[in-house]
N, C-alpha and C. Protein backbone atom coordinates (compact mmCIF):
# COMPACT_ATOMS: atom_id res chain seq x y z
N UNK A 1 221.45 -11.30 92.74
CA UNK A 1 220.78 -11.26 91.48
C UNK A 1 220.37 -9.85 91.13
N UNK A 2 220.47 -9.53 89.96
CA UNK A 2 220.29 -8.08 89.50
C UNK A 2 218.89 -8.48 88.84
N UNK A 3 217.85 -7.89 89.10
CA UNK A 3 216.60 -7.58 88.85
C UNK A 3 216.23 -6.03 87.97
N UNK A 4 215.86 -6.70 86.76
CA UNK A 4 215.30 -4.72 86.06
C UNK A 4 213.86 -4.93 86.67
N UNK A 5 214.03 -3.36 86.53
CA UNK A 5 212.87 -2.60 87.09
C UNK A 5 211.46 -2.90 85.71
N UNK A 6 210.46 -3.40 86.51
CA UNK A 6 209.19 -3.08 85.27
C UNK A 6 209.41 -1.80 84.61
N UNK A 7 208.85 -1.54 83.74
CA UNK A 7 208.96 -0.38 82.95
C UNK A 7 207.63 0.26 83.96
N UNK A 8 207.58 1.25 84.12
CA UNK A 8 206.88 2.48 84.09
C UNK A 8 205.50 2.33 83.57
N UNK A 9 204.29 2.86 84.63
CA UNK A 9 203.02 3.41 83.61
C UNK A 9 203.71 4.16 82.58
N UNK A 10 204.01 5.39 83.07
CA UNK A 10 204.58 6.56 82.11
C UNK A 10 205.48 5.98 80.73
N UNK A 11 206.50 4.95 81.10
CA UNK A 11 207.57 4.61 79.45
C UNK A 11 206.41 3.93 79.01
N UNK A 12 205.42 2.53 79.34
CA UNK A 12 204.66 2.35 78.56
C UNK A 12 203.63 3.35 77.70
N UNK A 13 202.96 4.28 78.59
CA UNK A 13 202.45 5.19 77.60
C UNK A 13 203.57 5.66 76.53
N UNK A 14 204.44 6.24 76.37
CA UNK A 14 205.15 6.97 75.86
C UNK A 14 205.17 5.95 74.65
N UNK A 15 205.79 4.81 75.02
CA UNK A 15 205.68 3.78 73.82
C UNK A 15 204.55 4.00 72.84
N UNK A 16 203.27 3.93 73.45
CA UNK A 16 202.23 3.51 73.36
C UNK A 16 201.66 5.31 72.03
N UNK A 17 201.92 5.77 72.69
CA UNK A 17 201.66 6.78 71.72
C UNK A 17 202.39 7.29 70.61
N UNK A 18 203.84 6.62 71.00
CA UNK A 18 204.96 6.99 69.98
C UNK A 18 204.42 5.79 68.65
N UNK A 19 203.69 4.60 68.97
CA UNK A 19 203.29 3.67 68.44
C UNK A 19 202.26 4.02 66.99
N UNK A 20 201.71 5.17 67.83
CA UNK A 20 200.36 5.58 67.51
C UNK A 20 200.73 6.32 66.34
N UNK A 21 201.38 7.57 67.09
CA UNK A 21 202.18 8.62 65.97
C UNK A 21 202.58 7.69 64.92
N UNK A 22 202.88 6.98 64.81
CA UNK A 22 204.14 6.29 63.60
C UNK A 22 203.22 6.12 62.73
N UNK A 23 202.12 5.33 63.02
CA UNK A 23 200.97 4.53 62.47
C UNK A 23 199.89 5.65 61.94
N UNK A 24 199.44 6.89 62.77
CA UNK A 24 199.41 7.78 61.80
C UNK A 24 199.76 8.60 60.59
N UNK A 25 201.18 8.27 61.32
CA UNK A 25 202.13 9.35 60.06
C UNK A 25 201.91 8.41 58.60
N UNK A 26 202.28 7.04 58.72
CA UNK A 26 202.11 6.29 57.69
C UNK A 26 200.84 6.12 57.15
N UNK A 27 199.72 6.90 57.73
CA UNK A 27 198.43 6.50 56.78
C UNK A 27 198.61 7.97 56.66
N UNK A 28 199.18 9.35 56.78
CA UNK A 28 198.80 10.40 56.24
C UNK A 28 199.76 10.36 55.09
N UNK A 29 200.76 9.69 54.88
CA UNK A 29 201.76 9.21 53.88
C UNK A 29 201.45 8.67 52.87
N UNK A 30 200.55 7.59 53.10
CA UNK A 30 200.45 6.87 52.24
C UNK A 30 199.39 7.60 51.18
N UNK A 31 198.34 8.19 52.07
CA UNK A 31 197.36 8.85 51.52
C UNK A 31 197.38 9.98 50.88
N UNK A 32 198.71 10.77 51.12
CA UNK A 32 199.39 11.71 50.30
C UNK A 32 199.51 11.13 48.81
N UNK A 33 200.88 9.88 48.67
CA UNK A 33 200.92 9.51 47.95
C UNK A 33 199.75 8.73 47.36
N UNK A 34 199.22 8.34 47.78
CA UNK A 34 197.55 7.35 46.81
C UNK A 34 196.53 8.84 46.35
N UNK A 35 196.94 9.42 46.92
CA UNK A 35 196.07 10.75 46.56
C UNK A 35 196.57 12.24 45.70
N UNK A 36 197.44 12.46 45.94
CA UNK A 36 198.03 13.85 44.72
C UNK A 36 199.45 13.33 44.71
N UNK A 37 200.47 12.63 44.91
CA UNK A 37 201.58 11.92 44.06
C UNK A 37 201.18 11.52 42.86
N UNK A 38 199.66 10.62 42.84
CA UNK A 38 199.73 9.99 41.41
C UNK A 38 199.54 11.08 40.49
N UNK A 39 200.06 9.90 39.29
CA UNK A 39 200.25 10.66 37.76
C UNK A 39 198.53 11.03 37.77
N UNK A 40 198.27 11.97 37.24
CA UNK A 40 196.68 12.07 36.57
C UNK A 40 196.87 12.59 35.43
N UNK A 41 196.16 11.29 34.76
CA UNK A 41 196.47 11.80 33.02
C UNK A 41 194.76 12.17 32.31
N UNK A 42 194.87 13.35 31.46
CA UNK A 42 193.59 14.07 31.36
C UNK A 42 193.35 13.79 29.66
N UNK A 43 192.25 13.13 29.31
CA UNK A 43 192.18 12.92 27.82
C UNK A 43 190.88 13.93 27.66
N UNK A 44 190.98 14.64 26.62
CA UNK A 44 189.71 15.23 26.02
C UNK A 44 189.75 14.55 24.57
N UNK A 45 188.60 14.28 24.46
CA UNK A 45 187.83 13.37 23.61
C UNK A 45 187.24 14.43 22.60
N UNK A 46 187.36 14.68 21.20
CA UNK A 46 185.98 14.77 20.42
C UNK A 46 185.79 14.34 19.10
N UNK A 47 184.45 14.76 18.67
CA UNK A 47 184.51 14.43 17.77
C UNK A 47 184.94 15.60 16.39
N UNK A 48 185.53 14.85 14.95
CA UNK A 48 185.89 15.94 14.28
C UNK A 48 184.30 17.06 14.38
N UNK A 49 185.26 18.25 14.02
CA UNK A 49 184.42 19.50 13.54
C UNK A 49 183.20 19.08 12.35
N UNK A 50 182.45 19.98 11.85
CA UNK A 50 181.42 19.69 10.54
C UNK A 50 182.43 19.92 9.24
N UNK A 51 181.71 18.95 9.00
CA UNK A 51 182.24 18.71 7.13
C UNK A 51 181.79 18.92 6.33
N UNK A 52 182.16 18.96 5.22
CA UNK A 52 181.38 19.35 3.87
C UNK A 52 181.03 17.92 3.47
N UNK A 53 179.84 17.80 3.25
CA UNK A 53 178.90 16.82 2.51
C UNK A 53 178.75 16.59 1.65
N UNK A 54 179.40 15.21 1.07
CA UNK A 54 179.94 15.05 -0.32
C UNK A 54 179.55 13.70 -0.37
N UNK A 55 178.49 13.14 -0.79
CA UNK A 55 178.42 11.33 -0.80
C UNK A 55 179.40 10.78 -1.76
N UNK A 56 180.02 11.24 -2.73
CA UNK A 56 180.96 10.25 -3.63
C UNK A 56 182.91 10.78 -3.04
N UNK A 57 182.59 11.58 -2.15
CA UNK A 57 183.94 11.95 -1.33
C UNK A 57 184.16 11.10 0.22
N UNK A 58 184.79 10.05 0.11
CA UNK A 58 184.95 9.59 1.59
C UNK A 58 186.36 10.27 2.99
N UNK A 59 186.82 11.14 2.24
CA UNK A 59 187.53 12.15 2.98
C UNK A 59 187.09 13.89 3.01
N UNK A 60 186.15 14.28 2.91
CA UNK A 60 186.17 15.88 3.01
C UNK A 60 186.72 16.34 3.84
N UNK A 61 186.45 18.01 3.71
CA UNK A 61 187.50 18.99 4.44
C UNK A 61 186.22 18.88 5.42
N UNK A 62 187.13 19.76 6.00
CA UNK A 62 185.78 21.08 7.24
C UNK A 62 184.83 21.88 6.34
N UNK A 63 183.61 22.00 7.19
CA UNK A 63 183.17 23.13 6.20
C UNK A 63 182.97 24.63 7.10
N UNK A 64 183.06 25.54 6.22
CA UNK A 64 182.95 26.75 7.11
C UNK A 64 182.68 26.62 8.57
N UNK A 65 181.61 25.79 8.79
CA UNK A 65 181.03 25.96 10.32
C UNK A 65 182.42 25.01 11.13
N UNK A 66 182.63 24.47 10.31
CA UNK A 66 183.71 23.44 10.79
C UNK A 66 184.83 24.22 11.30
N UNK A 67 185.48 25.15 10.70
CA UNK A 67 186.57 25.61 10.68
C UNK A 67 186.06 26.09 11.67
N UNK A 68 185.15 26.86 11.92
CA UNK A 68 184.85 27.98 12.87
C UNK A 68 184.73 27.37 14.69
N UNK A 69 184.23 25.76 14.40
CA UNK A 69 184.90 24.89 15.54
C UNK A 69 185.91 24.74 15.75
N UNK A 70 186.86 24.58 15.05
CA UNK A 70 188.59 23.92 14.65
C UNK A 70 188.96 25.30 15.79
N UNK A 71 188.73 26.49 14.98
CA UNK A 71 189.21 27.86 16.13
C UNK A 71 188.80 27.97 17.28
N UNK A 72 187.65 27.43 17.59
CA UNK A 72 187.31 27.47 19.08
C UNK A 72 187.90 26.62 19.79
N UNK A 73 188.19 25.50 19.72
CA UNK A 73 189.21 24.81 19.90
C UNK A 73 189.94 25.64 20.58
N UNK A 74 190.97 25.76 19.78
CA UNK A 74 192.56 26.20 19.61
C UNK A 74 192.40 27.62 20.82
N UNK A 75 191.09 27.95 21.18
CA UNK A 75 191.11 29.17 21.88
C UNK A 75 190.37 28.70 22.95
N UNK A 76 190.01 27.87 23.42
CA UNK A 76 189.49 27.31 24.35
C UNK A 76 190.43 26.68 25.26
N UNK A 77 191.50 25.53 24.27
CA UNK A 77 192.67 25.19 24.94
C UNK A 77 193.95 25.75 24.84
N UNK A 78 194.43 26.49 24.47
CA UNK A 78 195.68 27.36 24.44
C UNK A 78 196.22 27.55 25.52
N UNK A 79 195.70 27.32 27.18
CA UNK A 79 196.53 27.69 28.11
C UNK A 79 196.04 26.24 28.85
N UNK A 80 195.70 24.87 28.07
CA UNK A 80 195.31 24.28 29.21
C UNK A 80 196.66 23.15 29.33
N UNK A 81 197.31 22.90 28.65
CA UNK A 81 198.74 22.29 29.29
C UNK A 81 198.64 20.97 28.25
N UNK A 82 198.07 20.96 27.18
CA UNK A 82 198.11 20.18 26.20
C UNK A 82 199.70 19.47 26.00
N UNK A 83 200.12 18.03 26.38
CA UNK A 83 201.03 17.60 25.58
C UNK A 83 201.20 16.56 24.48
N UNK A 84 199.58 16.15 24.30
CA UNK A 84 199.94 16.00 22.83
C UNK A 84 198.57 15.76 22.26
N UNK A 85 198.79 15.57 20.58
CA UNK A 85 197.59 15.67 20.17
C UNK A 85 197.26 14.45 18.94
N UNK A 86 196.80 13.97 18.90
CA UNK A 86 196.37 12.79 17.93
C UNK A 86 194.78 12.76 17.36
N UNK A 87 194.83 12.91 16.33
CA UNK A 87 193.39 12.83 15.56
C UNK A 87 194.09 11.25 14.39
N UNK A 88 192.54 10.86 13.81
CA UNK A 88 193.03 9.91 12.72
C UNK A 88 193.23 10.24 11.53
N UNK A 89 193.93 9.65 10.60
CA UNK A 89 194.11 10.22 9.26
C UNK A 89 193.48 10.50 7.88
N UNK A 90 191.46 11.00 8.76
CA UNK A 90 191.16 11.52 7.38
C UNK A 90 191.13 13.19 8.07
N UNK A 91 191.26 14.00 7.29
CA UNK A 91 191.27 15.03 6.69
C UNK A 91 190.62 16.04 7.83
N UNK A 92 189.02 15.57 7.77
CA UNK A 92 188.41 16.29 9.08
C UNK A 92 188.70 16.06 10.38
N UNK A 93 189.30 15.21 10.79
CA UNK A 93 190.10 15.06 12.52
C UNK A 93 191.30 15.99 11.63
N UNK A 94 192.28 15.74 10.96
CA UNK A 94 193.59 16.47 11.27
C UNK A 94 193.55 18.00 11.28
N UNK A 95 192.17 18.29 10.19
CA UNK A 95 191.95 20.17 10.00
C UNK A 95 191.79 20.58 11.25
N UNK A 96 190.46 19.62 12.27
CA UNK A 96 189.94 20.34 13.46
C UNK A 96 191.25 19.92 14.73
N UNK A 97 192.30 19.28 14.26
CA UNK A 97 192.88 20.02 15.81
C UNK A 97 194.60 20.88 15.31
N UNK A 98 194.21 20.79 13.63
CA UNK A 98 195.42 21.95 13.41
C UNK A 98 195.57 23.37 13.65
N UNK A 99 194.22 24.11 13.98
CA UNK A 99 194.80 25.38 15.06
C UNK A 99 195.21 24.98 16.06
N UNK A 100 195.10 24.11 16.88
CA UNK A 100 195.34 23.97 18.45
C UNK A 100 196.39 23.60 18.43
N UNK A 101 197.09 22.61 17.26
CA UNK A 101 198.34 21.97 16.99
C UNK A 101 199.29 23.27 16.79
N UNK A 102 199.31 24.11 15.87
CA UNK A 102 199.63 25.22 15.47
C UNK A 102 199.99 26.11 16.67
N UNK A 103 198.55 26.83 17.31
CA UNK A 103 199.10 27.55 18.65
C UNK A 103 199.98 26.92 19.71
N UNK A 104 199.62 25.78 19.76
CA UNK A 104 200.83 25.25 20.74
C UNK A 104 202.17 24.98 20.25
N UNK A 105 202.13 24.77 19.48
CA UNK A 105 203.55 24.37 18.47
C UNK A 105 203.66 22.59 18.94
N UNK A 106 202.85 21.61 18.90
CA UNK A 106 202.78 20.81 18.59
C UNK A 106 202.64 19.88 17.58
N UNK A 107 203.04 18.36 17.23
CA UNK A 107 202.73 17.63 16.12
C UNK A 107 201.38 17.25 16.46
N UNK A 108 200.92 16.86 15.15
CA UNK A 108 199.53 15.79 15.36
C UNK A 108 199.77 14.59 15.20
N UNK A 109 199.86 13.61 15.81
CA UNK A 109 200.29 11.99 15.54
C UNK A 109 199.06 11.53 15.16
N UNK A 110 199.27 11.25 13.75
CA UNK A 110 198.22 10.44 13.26
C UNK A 110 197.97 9.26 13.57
N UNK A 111 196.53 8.60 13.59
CA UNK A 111 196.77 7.31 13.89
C UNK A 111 195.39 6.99 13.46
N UNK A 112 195.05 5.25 12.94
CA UNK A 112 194.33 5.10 12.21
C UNK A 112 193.15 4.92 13.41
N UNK A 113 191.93 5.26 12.28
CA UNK A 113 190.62 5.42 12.94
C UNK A 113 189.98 4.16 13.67
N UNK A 114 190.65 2.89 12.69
CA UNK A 114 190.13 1.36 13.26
C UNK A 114 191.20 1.16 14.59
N UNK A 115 191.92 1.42 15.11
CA UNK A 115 192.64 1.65 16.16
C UNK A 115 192.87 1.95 17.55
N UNK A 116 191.14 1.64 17.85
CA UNK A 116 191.22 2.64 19.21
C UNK A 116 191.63 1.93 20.38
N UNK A 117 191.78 0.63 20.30
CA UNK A 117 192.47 0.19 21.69
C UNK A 117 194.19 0.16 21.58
N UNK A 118 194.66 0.24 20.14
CA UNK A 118 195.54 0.59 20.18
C UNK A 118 196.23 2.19 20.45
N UNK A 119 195.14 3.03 20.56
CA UNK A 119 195.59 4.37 20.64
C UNK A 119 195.91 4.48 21.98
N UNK A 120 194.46 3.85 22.74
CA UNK A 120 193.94 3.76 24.34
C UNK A 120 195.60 3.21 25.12
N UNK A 121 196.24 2.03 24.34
CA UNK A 121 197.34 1.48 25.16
C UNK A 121 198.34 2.36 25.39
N UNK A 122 199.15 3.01 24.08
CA UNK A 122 199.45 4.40 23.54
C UNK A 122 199.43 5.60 25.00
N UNK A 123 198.13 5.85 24.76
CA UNK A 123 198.40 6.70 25.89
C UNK A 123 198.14 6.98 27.28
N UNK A 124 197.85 5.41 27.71
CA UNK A 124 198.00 4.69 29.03
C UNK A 124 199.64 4.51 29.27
N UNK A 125 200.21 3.93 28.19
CA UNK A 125 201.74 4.19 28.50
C UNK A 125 202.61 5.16 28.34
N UNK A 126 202.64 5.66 27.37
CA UNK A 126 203.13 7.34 26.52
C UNK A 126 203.16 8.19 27.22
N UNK A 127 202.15 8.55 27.31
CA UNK A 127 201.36 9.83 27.64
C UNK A 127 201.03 10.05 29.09
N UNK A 128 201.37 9.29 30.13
CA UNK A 128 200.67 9.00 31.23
C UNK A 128 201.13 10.27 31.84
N UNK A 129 200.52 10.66 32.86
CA UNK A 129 200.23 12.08 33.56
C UNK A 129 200.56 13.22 32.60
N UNK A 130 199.96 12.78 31.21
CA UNK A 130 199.69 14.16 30.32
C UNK A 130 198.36 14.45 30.54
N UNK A 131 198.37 15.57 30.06
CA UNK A 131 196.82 16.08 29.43
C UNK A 131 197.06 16.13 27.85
N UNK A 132 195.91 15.38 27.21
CA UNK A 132 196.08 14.81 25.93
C UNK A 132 194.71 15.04 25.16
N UNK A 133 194.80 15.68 23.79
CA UNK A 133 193.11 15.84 23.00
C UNK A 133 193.99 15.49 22.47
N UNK A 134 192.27 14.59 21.42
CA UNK A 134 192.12 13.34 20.53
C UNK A 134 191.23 13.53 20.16
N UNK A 135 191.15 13.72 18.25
CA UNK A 135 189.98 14.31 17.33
C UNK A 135 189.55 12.45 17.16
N UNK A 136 188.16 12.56 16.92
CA UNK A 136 188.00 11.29 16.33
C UNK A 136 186.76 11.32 15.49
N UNK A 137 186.06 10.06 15.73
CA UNK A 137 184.26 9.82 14.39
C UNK A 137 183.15 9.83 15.78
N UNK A 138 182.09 9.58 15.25
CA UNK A 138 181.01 9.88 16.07
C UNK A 138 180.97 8.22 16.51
N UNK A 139 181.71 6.98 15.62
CA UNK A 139 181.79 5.76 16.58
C UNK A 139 183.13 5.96 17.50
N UNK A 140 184.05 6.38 16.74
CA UNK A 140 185.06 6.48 17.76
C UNK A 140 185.63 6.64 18.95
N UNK A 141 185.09 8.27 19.01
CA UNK A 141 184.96 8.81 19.90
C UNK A 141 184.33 7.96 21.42
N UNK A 142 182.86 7.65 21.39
CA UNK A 142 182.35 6.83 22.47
C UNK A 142 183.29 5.72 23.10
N UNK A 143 183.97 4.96 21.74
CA UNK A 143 184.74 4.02 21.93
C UNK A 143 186.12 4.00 22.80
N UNK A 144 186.95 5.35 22.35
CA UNK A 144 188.13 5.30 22.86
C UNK A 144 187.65 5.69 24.53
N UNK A 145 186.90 6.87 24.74
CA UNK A 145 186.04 7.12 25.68
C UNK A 145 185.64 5.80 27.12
N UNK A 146 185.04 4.75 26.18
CA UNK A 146 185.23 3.71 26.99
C UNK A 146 185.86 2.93 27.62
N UNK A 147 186.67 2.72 26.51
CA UNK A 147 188.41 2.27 26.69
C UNK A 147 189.25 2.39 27.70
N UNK A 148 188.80 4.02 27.77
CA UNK A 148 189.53 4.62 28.83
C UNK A 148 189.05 4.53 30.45
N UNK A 149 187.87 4.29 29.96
CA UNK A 149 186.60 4.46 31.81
C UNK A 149 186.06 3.77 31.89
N UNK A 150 186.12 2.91 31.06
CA UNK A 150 185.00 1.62 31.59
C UNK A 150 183.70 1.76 31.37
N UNK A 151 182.72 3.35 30.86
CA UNK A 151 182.11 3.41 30.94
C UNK A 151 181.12 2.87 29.63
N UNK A 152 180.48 3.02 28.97
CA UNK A 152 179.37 2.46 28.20
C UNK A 152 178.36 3.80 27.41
N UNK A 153 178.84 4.65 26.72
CA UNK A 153 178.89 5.68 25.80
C UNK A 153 178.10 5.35 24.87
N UNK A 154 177.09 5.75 24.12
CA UNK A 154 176.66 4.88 22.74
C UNK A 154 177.35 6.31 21.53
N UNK A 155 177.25 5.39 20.54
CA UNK A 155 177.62 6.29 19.20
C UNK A 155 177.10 7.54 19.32
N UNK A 156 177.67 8.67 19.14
CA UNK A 156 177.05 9.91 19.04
C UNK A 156 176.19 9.82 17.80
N UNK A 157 175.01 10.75 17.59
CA UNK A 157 174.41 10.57 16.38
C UNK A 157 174.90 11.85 15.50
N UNK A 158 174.58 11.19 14.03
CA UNK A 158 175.54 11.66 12.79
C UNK A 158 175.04 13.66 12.73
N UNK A 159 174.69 13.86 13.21
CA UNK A 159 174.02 15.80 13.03
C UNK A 159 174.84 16.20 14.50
N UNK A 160 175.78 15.73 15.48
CA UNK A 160 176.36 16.38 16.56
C UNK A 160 177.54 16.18 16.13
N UNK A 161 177.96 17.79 16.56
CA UNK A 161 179.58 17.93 16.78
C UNK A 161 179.80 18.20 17.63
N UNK A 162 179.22 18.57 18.86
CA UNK A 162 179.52 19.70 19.86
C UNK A 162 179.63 18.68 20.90
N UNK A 163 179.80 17.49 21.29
CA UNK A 163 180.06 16.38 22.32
C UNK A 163 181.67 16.66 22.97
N UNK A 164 181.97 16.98 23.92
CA UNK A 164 183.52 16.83 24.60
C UNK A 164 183.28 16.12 25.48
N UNK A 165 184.34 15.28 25.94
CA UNK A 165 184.44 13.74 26.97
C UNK A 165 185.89 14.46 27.62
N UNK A 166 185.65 14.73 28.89
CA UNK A 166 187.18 15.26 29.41
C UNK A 166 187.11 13.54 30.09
N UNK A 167 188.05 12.73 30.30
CA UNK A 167 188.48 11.35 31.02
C UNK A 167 189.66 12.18 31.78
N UNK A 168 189.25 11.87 32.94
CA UNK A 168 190.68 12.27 34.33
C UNK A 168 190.83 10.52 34.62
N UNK A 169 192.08 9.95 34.17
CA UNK A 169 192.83 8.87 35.03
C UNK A 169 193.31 9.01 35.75
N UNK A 170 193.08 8.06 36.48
CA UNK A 170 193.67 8.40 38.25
C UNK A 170 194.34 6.80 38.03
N UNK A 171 195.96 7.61 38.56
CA UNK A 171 197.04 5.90 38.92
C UNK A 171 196.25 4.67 39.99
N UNK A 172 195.37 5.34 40.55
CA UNK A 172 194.22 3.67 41.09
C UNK A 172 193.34 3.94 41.04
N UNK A 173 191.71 3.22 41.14
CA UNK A 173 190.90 3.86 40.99
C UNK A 173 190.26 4.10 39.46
N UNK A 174 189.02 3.94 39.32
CA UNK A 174 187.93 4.23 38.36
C UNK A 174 188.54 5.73 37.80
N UNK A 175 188.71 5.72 36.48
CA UNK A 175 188.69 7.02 35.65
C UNK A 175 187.06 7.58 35.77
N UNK A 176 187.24 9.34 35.52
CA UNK A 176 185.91 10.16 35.69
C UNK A 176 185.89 10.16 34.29
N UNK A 177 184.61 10.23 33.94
CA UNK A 177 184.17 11.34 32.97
C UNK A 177 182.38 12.06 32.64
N UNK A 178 183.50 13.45 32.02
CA UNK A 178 182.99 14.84 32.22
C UNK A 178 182.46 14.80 30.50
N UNK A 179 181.25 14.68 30.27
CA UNK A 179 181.06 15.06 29.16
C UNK A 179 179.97 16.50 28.63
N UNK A 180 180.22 17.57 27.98
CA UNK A 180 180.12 18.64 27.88
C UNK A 180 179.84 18.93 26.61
N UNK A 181 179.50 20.16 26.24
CA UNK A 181 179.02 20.57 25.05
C UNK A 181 179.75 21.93 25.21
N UNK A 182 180.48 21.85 23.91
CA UNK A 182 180.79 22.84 23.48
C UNK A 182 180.38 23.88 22.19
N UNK A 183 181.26 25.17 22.01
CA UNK A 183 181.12 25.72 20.70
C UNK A 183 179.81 25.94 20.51
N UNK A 184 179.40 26.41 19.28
CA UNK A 184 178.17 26.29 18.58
C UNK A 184 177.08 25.15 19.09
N UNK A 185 175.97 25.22 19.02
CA UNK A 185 175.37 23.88 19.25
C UNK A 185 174.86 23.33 17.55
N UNK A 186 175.08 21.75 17.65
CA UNK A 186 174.55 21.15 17.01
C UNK A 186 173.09 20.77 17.02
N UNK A 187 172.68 20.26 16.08
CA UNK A 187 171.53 19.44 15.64
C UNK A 187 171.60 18.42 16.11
N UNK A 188 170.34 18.10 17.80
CA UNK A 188 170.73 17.20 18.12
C UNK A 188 169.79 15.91 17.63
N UNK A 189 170.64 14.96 17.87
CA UNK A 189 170.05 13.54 17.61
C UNK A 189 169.06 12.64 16.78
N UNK A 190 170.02 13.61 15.56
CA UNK A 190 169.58 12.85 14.26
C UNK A 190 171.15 12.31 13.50
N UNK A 191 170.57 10.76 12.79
CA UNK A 191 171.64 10.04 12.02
C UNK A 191 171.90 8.72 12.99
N UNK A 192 172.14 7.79 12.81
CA UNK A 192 172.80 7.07 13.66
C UNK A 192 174.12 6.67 13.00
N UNK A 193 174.11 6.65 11.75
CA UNK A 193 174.97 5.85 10.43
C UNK A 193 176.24 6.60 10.77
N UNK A 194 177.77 5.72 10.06
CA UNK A 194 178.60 6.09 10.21
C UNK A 194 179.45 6.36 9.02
N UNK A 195 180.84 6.78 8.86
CA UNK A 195 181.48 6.65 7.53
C UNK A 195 182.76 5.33 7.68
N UNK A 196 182.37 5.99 9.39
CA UNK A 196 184.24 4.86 9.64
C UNK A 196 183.64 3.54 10.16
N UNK A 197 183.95 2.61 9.66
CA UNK A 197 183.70 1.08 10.01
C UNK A 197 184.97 -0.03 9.95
């Protein structure tokens, strides 16, 4: 009768650690990929620039101070990797991100203001591992904001412009957000009222 030999202290270790290795390698793998493989898609949020104040006008322009946001903008983000840009279709979202549209040589995709979970789907699918600004209203804004993070934002009040919401999506995992003040400072926290409903 031919009899094999037990294996070895020594081949069992060898197993035993080759076991190990493998089982490491696959959690430093995986964790690679669950960790900088995914897409991360970057939304900056704001609200339009200041307007000219017109009660029998329900579209105005920018007003001076406005414009003078619209440019800070456009010089704030000019090197940040913008691929696309969407404001809604009154007048003051499309003015305040047409320098930035302009320096980059991008379109502005309009899209309507009552719309925001439709924008939110948009660029959950579209757009995914872009970095993406989006002009919006002082309800809007909070809204798409939420949309995006889950989080619980209230209406900005009607005298602020200077609110930015950076949202980092992460392919698993809770979206961040970074909300900041930019530009000029506003007048804070007066108005609650809106135009867009």
């Amino acid at each position: 009768m031919d009899q094999t030999p037990e294996p070895t202290t020594r081949t069992r270790t060898i197993f035993v650690f080759s076991l190990l290795a493998l089982v490491f390698a696959a959690v430093v793998l995986f964790g690679y990929f669950a960790t900088f493989a995914r897409p991360v898609t970057t939304v900056i949020v704001v609200r339009h620039a200041e307007k000219n104040i017109q009660s029998d006008n329900p579209d105005p322009d920018l007003s001076p101070a406005g414009q003078v946001r619209a440019q800070e903008i456009a010089r704030e983000f000019a090197e940040s990797g913008i691929q696309a840009i969407y404001a809604t279709q009154y007048r003051r979202t499309q003015q305040t991100v047409a320098p930035l549209a302009n320096r980059l040589g991008l379109p502005i995709t309009s899209i309507d203001a009552k719309q925001s979970e439709e924008l939110t789907r948009r660029i959950l699918s579209s757009n995914r591992g872009q970095t993406v600004f989006v002009a919006g209203h002082n309800n809007t804004v909070p809204e798409i904001v939420n949309l995006l993070s889950g989080e619980k934002f209230p209406l900005i009040p009607e005298s602020e412009y200077d609110n930015m919401f950076i949202v980092t999506i992460y392919r698993f995992g809770k979206a961040k957000v970074l909300r900041i003040k930019y530009g000029p400072a506003s007048t804070q926290g007066i108005g609650s009222g809106t135009m867009i409903k």
